[in-house]
Protein backbone atom coordinates (compact mmCIF):
# COMPACT_ATOMS: atom_id res chain seq x y z
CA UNK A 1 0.00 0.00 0.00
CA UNK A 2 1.55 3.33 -1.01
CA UNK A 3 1.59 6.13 2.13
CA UNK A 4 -0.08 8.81 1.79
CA UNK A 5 1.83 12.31 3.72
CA UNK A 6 -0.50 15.23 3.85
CA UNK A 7 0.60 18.67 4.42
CA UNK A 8 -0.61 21.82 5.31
CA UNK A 9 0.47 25.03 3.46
CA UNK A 10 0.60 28.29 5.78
CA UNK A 11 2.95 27.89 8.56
CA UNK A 12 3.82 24.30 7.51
CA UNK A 13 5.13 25.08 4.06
CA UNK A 14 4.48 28.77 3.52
CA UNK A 15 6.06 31.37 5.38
CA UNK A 16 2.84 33.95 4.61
CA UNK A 17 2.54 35.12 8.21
CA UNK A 18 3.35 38.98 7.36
CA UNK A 19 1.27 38.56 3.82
CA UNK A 20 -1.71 37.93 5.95
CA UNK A 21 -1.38 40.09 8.63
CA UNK A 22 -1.27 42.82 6.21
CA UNK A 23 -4.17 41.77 4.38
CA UNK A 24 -6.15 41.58 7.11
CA UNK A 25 -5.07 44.78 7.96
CA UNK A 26 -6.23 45.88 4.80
CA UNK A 27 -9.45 43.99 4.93
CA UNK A 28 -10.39 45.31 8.34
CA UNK A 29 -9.45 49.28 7.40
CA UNK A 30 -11.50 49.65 4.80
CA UNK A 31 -14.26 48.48 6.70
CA UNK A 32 -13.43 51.55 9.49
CA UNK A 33 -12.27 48.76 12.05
CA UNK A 34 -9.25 48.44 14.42
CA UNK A 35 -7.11 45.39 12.97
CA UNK A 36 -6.41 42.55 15.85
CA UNK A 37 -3.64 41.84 17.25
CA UNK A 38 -0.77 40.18 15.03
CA UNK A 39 -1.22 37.33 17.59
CA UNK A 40 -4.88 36.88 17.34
CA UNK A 41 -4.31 37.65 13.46
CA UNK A 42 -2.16 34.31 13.06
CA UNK A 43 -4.08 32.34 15.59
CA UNK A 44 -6.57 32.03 12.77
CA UNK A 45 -4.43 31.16 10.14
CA UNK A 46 -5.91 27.70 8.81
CA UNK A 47 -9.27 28.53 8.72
CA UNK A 48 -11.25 29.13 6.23
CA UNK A 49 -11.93 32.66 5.75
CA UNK A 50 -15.95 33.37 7.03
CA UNK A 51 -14.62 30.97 9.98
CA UNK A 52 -11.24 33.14 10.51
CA UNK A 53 -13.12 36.44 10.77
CA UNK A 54 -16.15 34.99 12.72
CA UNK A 55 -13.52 34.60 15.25
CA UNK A 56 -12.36 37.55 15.33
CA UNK A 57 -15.04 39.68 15.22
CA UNK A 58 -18.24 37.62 16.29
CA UNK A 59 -21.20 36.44 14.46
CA UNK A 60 -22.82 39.90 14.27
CA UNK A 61 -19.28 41.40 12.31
CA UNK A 62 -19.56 42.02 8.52
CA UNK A 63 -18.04 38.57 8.08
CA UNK A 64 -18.74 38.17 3.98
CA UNK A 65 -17.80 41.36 3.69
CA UNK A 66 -14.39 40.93 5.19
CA UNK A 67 -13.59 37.64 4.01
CA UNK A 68 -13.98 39.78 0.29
CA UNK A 69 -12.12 42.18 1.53
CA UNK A 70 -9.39 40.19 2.25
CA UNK A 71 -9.48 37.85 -0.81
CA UNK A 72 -8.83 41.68 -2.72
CA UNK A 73 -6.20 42.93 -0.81
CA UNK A 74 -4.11 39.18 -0.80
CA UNK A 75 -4.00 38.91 -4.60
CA UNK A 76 -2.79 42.59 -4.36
CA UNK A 77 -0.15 41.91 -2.02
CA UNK A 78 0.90 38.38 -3.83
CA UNK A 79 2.31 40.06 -6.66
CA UNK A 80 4.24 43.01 -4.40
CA UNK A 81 8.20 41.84 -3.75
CA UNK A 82 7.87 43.14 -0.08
CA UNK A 83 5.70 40.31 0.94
CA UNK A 84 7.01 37.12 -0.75
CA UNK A 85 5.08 33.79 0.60
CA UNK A 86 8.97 31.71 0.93
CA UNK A 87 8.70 27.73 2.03
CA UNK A 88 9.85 27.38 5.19
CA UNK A 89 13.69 26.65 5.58
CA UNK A 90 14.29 23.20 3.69
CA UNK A 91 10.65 22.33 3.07
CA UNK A 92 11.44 22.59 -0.97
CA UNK A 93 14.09 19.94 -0.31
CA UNK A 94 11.88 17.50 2.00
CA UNK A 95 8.88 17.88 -0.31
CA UNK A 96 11.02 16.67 -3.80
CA UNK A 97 12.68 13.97 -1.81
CA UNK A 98 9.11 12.44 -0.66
CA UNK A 99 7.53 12.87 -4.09
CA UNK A 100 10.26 11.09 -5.82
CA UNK A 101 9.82 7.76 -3.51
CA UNK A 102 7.83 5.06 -4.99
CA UNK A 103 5.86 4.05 -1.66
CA UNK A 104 4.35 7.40 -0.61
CA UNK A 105 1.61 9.79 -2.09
CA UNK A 106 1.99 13.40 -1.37
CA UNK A 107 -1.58 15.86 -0.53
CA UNK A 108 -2.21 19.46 0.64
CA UNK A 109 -4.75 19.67 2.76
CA UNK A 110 -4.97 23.46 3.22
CA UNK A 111 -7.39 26.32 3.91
CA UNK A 112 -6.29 28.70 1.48
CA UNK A 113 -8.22 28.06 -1.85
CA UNK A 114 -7.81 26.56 -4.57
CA UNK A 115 -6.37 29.14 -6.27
CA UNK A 116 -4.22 30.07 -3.96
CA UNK A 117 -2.91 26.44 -4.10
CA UNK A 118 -2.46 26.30 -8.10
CA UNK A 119 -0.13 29.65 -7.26
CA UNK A 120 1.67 28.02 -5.22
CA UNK A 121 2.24 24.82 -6.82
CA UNK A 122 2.53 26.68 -10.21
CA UNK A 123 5.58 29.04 -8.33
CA UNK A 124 7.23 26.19 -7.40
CA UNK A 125 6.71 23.60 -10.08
CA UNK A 126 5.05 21.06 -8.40
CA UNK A 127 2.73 20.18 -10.92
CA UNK A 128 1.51 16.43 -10.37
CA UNK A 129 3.41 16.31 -7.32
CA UNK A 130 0.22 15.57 -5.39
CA UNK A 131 -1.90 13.03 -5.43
CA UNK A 132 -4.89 14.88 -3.70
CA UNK A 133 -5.38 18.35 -2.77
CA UNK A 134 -7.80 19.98 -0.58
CA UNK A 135 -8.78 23.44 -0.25
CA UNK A 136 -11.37 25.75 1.38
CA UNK A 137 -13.44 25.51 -1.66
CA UNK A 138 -13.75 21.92 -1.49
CA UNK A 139 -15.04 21.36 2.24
CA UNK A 140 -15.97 23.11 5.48
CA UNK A 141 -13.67 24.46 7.63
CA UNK A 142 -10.78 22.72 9.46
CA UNK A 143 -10.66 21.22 11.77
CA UNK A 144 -13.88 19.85 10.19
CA UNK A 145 -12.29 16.08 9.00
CA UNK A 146 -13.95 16.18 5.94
CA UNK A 147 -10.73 17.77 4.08
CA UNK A 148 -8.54 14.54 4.93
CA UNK A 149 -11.79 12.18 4.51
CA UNK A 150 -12.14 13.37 0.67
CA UNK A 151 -8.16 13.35 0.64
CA UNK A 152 -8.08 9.40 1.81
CA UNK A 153 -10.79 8.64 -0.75
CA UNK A 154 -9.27 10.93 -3.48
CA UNK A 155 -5.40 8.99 -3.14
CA UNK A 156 -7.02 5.48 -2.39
CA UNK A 157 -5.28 5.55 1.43
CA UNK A 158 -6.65 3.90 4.75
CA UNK A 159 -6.42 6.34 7.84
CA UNK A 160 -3.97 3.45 9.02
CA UNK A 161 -1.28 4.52 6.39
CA UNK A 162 -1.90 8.46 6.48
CA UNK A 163 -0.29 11.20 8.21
CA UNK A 164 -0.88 14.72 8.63
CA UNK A 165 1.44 17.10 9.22
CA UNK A 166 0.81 20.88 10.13
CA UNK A 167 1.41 23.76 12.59
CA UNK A 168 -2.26 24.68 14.04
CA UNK A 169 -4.66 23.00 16.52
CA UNK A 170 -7.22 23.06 13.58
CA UNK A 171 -4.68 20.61 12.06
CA UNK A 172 -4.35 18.58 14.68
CA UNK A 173 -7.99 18.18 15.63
CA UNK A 174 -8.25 17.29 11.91
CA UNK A 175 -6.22 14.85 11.66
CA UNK A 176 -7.15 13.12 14.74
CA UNK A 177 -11.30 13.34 13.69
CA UNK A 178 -10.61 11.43 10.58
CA UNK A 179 -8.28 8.69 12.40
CA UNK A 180 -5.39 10.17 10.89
CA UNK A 181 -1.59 10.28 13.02
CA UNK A 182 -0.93 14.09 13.19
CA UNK A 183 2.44 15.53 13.23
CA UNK A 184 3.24 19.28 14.52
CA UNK A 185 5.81 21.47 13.11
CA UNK A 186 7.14 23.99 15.83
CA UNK A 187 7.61 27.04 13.44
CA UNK A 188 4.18 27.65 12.54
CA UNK A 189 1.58 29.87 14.29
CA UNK A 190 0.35 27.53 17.11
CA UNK A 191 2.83 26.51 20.26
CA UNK A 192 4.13 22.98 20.45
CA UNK A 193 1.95 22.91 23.96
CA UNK A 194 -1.15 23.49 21.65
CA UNK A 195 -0.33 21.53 19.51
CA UNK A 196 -0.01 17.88 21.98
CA UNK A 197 -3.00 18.70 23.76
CA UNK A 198 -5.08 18.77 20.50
CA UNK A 199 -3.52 15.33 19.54
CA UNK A 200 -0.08 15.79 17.53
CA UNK A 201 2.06 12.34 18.51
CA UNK A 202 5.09 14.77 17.95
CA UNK A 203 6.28 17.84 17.20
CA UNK A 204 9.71 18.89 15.58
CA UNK A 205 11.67 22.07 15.31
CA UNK A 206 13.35 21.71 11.81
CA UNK A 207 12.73 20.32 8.51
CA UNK A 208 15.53 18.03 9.26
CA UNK A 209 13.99 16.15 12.02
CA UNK A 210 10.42 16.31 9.98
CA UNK A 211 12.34 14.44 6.95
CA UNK A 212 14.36 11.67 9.76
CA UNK A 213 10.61 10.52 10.44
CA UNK A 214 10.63 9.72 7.15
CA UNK A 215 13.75 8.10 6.60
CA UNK A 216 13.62 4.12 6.71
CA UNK A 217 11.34 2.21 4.37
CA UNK A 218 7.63 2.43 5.25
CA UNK A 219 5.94 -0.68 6.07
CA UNK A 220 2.84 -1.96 5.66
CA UNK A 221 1.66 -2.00 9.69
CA UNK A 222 -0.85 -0.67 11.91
CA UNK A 223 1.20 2.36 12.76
CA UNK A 224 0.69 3.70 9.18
CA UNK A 225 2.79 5.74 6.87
CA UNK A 226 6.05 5.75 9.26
CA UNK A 227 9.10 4.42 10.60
CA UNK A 228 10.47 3.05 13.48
CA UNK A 229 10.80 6.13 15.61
CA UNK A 230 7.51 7.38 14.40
CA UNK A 231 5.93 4.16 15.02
CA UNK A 232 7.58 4.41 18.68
CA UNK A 233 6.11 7.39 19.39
């Protein structure tokens, strides 16, 4: 059975942290309001967007209005230099060294949308890279399971044999609702404390120690798409 590895993109991937904050910035001046906190800002990031700003500004805020708002202001910012989405430190090496072993599958499970994704995949030419990938336009919100149920399906996987790996709660809660190991990365936008407590069987610091867990050949067992220090875990 081939493994199937399924990532999130902001935080996890995508250093965007300073592209959103300024968008929502954006998003929330133009609308006369007093932009949150950069904190509460990025404690939001992998949410869709009505969920994002029901959070921050309660069910009775001009939610639709904001989310357009901030779809507006993100395209503008995507194509100015001074706010560049990077990959994380060695995240472009980790991802072409997966996708080029015959026994896993590769998905994005993400809640930008889709094309947001196609940007990104398009920037860094990883066309047919991915087996499956899931967007805000093709389910609810995380940490709603659906995402990683329509992944499974999509890529042919059992929840025995998939693993998701991201940086926020919502990921984590995601991943453990649809059966799925999760694995936290620690240079995201939620603390590794957050991230055990909603169900991450690890978190690592570096791309490095992400890629170790990945290492060995992956075995057909109970403990899914992993090796032996994963499975130990």
């Amino acid at each position: 059975m081939l493994k199937l590895i399924v990532f999130d993109v902001d935080g996890t991937l995508v250093d965007s942290q300073h592209l959103i904050v300024e968008a929502q910035r954006r998003a929330f001046s133009e609308h006369g309001l007093e932009a949150p906190p950069r904190k509460d800002a990025l404690s939001v990031v992998g949410l869709s967007l009505p969920d994002a700003f029901r959070r921050l500004v309660g069910e009775a805020g001009p939610i639709e209005s904001l989310s357009h708002s901030y779809r507006r202001a993100f395209q503008a910012l995507r194509v100015d230099p001074d706010y560049e989405e990077p990959l994380f430190p060695g995240m472009a090496e980790l991802v072409e060294r997966l996708h080029r072993r015959d026994d896993i599958q590769l998905g994005i499970a993400t809640g930008k949308s889709r094309r947001g994704v196609d940007h990104l995949v398009d920037k860094h030419g990883w066309q047919r890279w991915f087996a499956t990938i899931q967007t805000a336009d093709d389910a609810p919100s995380k940490p709603d399971p659906t995402m990683l149920l329509q992944a499974m399906a999509e890529a042919g996987a059992e929840p025995s044999m998939t693993v998701m790996i991201g940086d926020t709660t919502y990921d984590m809660m995601m991943a453990r609702d649809a059966g799925v190991a999760a694995i936290g990365v620690g240079w995201g936008y939620h603390a590794p404390g957050a991230l055990f407590s909603a169900g991450a069987v690890t978190v690592v610091d570096t791309s490095t120690a992400l890629g170790e867990l990945f290492s060995g050949p992956l075995n057909d067992t109970k403990a899914g798409p992993v090796t032996p220090r994963l499975a130990a875990l």
